[in-house]
C-alpha atoms as a PDB file:
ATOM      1  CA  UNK A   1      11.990 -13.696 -18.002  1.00  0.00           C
ATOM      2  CA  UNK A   2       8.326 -11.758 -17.218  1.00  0.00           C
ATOM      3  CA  UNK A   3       8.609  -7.800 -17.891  1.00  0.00           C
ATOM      4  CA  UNK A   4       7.065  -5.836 -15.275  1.00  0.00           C
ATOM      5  CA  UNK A   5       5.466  -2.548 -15.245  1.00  0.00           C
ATOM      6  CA  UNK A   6       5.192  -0.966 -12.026  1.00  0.00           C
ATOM      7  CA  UNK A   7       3.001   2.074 -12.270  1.00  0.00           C
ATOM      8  CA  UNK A   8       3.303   4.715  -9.351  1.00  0.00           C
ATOM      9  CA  UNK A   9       7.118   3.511  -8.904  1.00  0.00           C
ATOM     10  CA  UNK A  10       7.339   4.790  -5.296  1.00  0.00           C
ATOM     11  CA  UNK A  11       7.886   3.799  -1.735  1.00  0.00           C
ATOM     12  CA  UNK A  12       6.226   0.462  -2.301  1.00  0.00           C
ATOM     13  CA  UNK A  13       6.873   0.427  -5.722  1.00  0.00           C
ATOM     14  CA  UNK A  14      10.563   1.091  -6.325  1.00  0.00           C
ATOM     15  CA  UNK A  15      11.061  -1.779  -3.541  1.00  0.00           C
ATOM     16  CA  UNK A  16       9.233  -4.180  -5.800  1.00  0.00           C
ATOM     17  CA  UNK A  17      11.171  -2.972  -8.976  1.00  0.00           C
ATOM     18  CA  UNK A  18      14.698  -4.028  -7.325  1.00  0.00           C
ATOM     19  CA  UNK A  19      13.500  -7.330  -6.523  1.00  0.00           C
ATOM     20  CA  UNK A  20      12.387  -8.331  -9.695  1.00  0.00           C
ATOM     21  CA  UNK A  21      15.206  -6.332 -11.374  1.00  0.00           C
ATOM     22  CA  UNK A  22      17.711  -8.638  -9.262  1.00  0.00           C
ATOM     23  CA  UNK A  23      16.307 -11.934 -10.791  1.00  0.00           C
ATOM     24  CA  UNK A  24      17.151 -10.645 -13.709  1.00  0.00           C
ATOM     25  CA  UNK A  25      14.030  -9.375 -14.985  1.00  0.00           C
ATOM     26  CA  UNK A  26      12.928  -6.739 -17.448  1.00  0.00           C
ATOM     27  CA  UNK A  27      11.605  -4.279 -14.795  1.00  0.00           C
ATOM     28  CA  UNK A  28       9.834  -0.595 -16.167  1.00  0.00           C
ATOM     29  CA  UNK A  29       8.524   2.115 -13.574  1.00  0.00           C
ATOM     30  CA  UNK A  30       6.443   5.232 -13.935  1.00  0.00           C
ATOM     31  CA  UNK A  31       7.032   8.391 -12.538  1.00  0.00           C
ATOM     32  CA  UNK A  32       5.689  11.712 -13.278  1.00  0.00           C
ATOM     33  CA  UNK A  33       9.542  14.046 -13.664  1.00  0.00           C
ATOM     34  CA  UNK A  34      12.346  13.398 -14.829  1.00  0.00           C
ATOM     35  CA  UNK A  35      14.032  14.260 -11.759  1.00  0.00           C
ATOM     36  CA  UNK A  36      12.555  11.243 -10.289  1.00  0.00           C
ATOM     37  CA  UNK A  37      14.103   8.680 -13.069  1.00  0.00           C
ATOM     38  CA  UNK A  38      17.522   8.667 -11.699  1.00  0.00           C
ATOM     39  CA  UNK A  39      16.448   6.661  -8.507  1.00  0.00           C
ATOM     40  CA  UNK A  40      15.081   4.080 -10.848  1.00  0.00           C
ATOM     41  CA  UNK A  41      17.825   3.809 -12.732  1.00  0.00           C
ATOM     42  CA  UNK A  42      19.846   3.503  -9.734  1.00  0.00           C
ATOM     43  CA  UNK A  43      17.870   0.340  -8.933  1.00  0.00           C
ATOM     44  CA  UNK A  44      17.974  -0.796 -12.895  1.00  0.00           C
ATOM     45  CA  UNK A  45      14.584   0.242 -13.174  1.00  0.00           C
ATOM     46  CA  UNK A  46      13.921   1.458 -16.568  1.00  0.00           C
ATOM     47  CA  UNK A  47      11.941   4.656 -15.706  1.00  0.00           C
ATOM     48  CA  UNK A  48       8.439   5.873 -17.857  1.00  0.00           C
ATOM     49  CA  UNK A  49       7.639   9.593 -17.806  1.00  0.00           C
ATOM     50  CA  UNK A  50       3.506   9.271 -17.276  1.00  0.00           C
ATOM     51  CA  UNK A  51       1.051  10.726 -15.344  1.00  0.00           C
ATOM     52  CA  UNK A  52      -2.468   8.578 -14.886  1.00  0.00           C
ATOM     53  CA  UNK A  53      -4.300  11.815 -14.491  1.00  0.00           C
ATOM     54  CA  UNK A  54      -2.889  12.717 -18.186  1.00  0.00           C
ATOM     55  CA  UNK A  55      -4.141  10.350 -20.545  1.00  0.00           C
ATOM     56  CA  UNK A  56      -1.724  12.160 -23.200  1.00  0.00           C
ATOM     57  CA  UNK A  57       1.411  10.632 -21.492  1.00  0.00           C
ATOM     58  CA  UNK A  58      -0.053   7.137 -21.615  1.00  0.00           C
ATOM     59  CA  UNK A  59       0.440   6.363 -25.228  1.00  0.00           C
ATOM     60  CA  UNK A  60       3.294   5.138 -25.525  1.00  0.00           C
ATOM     61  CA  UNK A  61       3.532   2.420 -22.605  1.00  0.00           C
ATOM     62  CA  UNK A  62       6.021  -0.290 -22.898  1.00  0.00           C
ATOM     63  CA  UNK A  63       4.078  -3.835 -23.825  1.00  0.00           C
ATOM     64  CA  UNK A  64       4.968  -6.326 -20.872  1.00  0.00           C
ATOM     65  CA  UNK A  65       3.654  -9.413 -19.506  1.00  0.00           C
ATOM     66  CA  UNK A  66       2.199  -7.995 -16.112  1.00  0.00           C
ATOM     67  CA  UNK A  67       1.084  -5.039 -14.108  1.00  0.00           C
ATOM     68  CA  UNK A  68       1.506  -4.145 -10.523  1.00  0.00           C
ATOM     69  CA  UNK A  69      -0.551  -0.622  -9.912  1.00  0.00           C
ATOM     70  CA  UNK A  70       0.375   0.752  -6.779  1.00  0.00           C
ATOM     71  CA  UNK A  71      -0.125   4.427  -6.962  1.00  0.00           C
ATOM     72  CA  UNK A  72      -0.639   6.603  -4.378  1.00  0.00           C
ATOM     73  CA  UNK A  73      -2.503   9.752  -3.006  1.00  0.00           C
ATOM     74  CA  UNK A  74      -1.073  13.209  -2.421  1.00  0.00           C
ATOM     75  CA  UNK A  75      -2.637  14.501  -0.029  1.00  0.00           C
ATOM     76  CA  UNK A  76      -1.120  17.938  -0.737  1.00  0.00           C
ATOM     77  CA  UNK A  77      -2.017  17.934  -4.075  1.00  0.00           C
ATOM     78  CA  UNK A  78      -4.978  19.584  -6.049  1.00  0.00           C
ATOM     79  CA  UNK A  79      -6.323  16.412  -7.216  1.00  0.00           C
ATOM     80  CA  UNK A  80      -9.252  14.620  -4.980  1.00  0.00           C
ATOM     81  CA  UNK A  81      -8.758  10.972  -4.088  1.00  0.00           C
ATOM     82  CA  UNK A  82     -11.158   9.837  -6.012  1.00  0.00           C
ATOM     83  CA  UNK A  83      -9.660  11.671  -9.389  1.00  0.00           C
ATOM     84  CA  UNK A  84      -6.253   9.983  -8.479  1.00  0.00           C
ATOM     85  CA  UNK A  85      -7.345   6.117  -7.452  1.00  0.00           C
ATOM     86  CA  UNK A  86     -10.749   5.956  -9.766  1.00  0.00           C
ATOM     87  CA  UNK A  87     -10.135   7.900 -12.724  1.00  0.00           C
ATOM     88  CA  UNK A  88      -6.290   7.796 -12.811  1.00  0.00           C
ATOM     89  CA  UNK A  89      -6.676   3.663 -12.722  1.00  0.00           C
ATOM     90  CA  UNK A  90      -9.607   3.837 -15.354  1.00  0.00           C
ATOM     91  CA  UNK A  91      -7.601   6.231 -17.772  1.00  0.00           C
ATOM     92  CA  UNK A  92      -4.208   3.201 -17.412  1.00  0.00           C
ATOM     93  CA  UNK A  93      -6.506   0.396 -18.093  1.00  0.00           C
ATOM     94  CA  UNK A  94      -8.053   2.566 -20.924  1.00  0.00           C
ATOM     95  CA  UNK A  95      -4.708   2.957 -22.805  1.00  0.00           C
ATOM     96  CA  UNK A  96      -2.922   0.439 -21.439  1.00  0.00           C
ATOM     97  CA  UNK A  97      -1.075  -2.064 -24.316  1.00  0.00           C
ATOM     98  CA  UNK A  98      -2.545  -5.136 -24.723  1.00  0.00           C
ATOM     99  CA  UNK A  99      -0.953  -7.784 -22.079  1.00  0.00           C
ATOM    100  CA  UNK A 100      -1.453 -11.412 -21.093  1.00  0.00           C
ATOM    101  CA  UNK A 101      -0.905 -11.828 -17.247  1.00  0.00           C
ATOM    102  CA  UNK A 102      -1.635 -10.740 -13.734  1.00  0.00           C
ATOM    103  CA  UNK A 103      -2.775  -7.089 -12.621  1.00  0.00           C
ATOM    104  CA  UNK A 104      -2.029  -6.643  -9.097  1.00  0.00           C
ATOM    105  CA  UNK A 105      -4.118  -3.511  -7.546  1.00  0.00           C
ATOM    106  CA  UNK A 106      -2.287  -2.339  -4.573  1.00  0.00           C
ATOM    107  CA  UNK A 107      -5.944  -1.067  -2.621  1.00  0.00           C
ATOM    108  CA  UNK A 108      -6.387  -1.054   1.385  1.00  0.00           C
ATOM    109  CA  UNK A 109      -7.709  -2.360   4.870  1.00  0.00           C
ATOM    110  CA  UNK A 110      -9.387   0.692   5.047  1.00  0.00           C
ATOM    111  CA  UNK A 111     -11.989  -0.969   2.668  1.00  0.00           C
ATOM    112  CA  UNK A 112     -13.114  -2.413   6.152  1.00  0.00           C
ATOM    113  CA  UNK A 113     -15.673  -0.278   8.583  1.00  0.00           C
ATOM    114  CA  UNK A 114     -15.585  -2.368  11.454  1.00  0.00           C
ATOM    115  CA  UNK A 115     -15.098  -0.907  14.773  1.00  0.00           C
ATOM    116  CA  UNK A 116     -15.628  -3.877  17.212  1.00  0.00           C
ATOM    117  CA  UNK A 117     -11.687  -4.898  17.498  1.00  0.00           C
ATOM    118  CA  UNK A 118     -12.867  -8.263  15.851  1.00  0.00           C
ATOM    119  CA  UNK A 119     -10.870 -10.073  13.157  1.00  0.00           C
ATOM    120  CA  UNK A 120     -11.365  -9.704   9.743  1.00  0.00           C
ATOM    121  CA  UNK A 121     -10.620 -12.494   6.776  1.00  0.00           C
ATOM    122  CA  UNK A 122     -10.718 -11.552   2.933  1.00  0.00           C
ATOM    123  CA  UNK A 123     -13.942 -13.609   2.911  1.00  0.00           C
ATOM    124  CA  UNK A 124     -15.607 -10.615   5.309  1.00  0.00           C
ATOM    125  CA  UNK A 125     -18.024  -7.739   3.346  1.00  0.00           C
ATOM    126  CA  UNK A 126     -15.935  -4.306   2.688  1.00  0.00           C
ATOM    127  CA  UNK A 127     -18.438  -2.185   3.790  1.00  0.00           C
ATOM    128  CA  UNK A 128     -16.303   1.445   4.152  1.00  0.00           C
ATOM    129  CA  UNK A 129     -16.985   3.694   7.199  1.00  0.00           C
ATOM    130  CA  UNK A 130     -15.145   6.883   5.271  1.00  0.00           C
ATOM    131  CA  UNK A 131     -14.688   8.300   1.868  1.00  0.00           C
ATOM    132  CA  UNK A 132     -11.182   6.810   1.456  1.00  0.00           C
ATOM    133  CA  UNK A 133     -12.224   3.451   2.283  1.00  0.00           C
ATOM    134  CA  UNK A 134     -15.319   4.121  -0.053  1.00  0.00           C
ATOM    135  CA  UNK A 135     -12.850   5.558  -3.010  1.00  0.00           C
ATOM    136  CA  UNK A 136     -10.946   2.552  -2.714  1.00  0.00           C
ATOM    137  CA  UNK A 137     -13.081  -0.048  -2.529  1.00  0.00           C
ATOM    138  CA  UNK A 138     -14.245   1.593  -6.066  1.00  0.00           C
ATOM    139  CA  UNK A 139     -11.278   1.598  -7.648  1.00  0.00           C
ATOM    140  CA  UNK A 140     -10.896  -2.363  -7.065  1.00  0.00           C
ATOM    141  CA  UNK A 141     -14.250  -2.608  -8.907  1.00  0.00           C
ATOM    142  CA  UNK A 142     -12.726  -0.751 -12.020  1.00  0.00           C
ATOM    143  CA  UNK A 143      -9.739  -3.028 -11.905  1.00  0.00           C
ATOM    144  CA  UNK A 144     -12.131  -5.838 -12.049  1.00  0.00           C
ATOM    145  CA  UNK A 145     -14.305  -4.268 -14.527  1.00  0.00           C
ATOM    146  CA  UNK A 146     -11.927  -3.189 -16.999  1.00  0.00           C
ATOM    147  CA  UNK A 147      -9.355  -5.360 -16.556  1.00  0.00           C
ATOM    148  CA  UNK A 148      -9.959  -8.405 -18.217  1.00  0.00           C
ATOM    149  CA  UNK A 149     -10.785  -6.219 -21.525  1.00  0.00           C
ATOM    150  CA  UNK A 150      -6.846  -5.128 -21.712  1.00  0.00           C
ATOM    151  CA  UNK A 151      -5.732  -8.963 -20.944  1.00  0.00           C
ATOM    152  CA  UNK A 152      -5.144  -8.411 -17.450  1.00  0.00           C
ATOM    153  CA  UNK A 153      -6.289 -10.598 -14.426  1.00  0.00           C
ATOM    154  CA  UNK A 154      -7.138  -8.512 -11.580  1.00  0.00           C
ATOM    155  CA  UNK A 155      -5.465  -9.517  -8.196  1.00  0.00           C
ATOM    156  CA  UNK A 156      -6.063  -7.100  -5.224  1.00  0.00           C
ATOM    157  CA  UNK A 157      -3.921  -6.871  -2.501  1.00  0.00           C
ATOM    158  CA  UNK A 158      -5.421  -4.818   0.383  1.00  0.00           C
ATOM    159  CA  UNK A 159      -2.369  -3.538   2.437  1.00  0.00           C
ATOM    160  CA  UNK A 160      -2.717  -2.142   6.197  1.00  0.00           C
ATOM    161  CA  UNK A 161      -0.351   0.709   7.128  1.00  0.00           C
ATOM    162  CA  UNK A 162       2.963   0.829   5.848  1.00  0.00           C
ATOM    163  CA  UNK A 163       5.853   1.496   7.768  1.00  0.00           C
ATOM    164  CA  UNK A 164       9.992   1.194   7.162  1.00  0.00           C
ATOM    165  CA  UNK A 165      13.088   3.264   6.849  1.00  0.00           C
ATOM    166  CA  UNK A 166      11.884   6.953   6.731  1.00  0.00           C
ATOM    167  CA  UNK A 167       8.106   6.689   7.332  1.00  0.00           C
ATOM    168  CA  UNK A 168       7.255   5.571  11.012  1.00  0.00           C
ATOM    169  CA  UNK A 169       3.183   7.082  11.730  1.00  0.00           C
ATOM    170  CA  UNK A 170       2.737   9.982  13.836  1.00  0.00           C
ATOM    171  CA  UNK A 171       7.058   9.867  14.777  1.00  0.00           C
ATOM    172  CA  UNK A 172       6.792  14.062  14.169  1.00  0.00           C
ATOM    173  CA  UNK A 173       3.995  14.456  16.502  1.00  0.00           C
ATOM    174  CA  UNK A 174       6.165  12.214  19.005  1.00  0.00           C
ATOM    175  CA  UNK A 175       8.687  14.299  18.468  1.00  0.00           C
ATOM    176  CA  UNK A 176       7.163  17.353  19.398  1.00  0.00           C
ATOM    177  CA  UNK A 177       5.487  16.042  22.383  1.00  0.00           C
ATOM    178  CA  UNK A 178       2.304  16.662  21.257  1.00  0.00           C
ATOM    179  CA  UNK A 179      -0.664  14.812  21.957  1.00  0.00           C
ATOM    180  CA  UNK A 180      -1.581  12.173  19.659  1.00  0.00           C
ATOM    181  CA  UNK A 181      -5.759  11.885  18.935  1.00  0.00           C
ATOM    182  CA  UNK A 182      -7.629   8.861  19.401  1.00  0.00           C
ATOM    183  CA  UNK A 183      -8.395   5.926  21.495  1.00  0.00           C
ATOM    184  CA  UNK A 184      -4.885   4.276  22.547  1.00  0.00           C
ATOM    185  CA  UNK A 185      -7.045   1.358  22.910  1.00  0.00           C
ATOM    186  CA  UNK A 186      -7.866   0.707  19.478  1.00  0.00           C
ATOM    187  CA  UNK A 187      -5.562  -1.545  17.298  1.00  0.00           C
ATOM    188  CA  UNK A 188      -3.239  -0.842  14.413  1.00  0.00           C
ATOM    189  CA  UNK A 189      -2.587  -2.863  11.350  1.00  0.00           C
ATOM    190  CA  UNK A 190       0.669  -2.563  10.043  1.00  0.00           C
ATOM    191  CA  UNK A 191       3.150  -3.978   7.697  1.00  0.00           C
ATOM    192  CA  UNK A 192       6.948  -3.471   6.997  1.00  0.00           C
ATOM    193  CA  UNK A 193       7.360  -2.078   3.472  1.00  0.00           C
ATOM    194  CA  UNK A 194      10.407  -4.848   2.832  1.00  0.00           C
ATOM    195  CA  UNK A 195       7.376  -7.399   3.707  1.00  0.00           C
ATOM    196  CA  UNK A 196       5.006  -5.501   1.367  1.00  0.00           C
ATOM    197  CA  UNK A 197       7.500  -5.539  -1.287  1.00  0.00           C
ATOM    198  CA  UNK A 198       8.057  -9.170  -0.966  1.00  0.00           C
ATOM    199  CA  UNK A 199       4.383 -10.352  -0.801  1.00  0.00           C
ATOM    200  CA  UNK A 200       3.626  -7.711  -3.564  1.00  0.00           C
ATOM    201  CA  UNK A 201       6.260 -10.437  -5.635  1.00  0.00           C
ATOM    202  CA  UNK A 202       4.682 -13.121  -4.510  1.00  0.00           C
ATOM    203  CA  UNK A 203       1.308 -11.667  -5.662  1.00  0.00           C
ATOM    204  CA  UNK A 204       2.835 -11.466  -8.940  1.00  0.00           C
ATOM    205  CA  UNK A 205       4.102 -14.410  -9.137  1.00  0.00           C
ATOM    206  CA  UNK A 206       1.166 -16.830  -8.298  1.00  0.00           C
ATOM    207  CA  UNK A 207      -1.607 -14.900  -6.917  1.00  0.00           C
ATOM    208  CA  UNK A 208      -4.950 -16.062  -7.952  1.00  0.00           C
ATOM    209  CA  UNK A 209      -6.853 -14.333 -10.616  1.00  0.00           C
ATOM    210  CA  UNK A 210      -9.870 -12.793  -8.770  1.00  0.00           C
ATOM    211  CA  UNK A 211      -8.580 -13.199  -5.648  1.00  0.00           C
ATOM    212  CA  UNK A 212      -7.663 -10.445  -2.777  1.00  0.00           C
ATOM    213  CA  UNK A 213      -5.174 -10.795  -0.235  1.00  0.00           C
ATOM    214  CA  UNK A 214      -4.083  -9.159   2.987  1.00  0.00           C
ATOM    215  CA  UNK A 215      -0.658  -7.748   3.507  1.00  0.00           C
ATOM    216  CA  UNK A 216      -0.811  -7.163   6.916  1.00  0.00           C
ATOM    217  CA  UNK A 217       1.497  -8.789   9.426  1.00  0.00           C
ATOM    218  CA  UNK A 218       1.017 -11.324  12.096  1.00  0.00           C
ATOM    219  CA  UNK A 219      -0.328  -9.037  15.125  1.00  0.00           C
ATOM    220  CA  UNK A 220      -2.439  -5.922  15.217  1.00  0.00           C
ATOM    221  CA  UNK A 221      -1.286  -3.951  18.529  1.00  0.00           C
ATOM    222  CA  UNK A 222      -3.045  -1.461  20.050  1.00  0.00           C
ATOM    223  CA  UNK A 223      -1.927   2.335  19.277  1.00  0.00           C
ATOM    224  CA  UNK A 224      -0.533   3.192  22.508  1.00  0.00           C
ATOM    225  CA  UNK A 225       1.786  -0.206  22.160  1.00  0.00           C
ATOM    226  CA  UNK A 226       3.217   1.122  18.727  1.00  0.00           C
ATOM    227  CA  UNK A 227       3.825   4.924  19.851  1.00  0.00           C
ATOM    228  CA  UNK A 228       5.519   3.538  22.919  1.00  0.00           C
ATOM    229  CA  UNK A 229       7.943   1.247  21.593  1.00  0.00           C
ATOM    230  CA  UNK A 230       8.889   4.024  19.013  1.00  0.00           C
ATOM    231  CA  UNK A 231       8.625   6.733  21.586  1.00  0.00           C
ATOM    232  CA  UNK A 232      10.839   4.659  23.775  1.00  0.00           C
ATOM    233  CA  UNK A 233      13.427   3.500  20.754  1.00  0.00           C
ATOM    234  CA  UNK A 234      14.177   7.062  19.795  1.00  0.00           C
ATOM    235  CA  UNK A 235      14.651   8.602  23.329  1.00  0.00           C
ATOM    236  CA  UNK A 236      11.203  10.607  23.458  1.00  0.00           C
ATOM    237  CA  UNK A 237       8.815  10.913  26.171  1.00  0.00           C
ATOM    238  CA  UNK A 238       5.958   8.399  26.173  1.00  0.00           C
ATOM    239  CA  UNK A 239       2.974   9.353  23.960  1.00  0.00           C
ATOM    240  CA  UNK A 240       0.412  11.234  25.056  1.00  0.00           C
ATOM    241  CA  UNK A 241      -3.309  10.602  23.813  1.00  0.00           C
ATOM    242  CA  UNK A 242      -6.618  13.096  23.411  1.00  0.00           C
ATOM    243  CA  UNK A 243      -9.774  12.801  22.674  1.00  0.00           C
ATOM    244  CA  UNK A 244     -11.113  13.341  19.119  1.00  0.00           C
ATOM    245  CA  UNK A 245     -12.793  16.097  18.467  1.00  0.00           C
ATOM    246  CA  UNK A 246     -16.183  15.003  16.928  1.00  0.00           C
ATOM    247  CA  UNK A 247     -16.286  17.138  13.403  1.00  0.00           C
ATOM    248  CA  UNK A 248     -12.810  16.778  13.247  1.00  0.00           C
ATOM    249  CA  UNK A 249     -12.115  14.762   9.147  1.00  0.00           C
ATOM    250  CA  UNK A 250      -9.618  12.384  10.935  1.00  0.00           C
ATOM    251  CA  UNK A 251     -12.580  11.195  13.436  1.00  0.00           C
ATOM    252  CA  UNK A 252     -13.976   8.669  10.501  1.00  0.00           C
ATOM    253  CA  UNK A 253     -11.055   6.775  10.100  1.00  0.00           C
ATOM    254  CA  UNK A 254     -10.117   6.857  14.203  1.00  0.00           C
ATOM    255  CA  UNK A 255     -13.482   5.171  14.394  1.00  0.00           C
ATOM    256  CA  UNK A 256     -12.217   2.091  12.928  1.00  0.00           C
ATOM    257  CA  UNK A 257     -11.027  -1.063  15.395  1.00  0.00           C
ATOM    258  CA  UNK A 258     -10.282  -4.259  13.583  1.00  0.00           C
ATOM    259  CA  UNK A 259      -7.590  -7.068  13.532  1.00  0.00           C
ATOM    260  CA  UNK A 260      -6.454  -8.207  10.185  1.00  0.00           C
ATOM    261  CA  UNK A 261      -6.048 -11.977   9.008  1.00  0.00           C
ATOM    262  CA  UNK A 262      -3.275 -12.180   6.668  1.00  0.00           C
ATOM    263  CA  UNK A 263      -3.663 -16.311   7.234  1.00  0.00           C
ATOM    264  CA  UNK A 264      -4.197 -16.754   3.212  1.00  0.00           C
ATOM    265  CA  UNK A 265      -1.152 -14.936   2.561  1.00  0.00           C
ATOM    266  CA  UNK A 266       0.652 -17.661   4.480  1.00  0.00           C
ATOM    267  CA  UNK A 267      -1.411 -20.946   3.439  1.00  0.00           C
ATOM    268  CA  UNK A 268      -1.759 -19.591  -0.360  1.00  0.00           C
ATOM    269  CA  UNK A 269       1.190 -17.492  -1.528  1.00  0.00           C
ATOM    270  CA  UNK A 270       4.018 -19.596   1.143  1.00  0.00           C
ATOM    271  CA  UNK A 271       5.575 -16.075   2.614  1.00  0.00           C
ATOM    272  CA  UNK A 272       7.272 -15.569   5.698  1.00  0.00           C
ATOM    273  CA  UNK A 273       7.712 -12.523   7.098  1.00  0.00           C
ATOM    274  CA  UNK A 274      10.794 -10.785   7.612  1.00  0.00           C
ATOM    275  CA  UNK A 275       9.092  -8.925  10.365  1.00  0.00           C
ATOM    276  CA  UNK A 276       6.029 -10.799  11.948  1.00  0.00           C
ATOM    277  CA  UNK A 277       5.227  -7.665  14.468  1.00  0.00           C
ATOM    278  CA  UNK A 278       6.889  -4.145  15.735  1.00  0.00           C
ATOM    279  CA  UNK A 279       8.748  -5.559  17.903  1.00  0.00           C
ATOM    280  CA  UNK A 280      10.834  -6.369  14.891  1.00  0.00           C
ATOM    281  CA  UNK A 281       9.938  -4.261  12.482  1.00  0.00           C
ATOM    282  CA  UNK A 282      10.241  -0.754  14.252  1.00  0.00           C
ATOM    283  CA  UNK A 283      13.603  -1.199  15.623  1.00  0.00           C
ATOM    284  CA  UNK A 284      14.817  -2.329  11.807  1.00  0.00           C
ATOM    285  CA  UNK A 285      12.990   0.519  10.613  1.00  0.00           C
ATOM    286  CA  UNK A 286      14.502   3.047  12.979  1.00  0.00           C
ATOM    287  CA  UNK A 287      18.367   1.310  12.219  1.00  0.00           C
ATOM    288  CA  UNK A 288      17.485   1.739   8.429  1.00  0.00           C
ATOM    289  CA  UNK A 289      16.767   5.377   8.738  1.00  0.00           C
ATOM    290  CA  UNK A 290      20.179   6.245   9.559  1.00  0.00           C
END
């Protein structure tokens, strides 16, 4: 049986953790308190006190057969993106034990700049419109980089936006009736976390060395489609939409319009979907939330 370390054991990766746990397998998570280790155990997760940002806490990491790095940004922390996803990822590969098998990068769509609402394949140029796409898209080239050197092959998964029991986008601002900024027009990419979890496995399992994939599910809907169906699901008024406001920091990332292909997931890893679109997906996600 493979042992997995899942490093930023969170939303996504706690998910992952009780899948593999649940085949049986050796499963270890990092977290950065001990008040966050009983959840993993919980979920037979054996939980690892470490912080990427403290190189000090990374000595002693368990030696297992493959990686899945998945974590993510606070954005009410002190620490900049770019100290979190570069530098965090660079100081784990730096004292990382020596492993034979798959790394699988957990990065984003947001890697894309397009703005023309055409469709984009993992085959199209990442050329980032804003500094999180551009952080990012740097961090997969230090997973590449450095990878190999610790025995790890670098898979990238590049996920659109999650959503699932507890975390539904802009539901606060629905319910306060407030307006929500941006075009309506413009489409969404989205994935259920359960999906994410799943093709996060698969990834694991038999993704190609060197390859990226898109976890993104089968049909990008425009905004006003998404805040409407969850509007209407939890008894709100419809949304309500303004325009940016130019200088505003959100504006780069509004700017972006693009469809995601997640066809290779399909032909390559074999995964369907437990929730191919919203129309699924929210009202699970809503049930789930109690």
């Amino acid at each position: 049986m493979s042992r997995t370390l899942i490093v930023g054991c969170g939303y996504l990766g706690q998910r992952v953790g009780k899948i593999l746990a649940a085949r049986g397998e050796t499963v270890y998570g990092t977290v950065r308190s001990t008040a966050r280790a009983a959840s993993l155990l919980s979920a037979d997760i054996e939980p690892v006190i470490a912080n990427v940002l403290a190189p000090d806490s990374l000595a002693d990491l368990p030696v297992v057969d493959r990686v899945l790095y998945c974590v993510g940004f606070d954005r009410s922390g002190a620490d900049s993106m770019r100290s979190v996803y570069v530098e965090g990822l660079r100081n784990f590969l730096e004292h990382a034990p020596g492993t034979a098998g798959q790394l699988v990068y957990v990065s984003s769509t947001g890697v894309y700049g397009r703005n023309d609402g055409g469709w984009i394949t993992e085959d199209d140029p990442a050329e980032p419109a804003h500094e999180s796409g551009r952080v990012c898209l740097e961090a997969e080239a230090v997973a590449r980089h450095l990878g190999p050197g610790r025995g790890l092959n670098p898979v990238v998964i590049r996920c659109s936006g999650l959503y699932g029991p507890q975390r539904l986008p802009r539901k606060a601002t629905l319910e306060r009736n407030e307006p929500i900024a941006g075009d309506p027009t413009k489409f969404l990419n989205l994935i259920h976390i359960d999906d994410a979890a799943n093709l996060a496995v698969a990834t694991l399992d038999r993704g190609a060395p060197g390859r990226i994939y898109h976890v993104s599910d089968d049909r990008p809907v425009e905004r006003q489609e998404f805040y409407r169906l969850v509007a209407t699901l939890l008894g709100l008024a419809p949304p309500r939409f303004e325009a940016l406001i130019p200088d505003n920091p959100a504006a780069a990332r509004e700017e972006s319009n693009k469809r995601i292909s997640n066809r290779r997931i399909r032909t390559e890893l074999q995964v369907e979907l437990t929730f191919p679109d919203i129309q699924s997906g929210v009202p699970a996600a809503i049930a789930a939330s109690g």
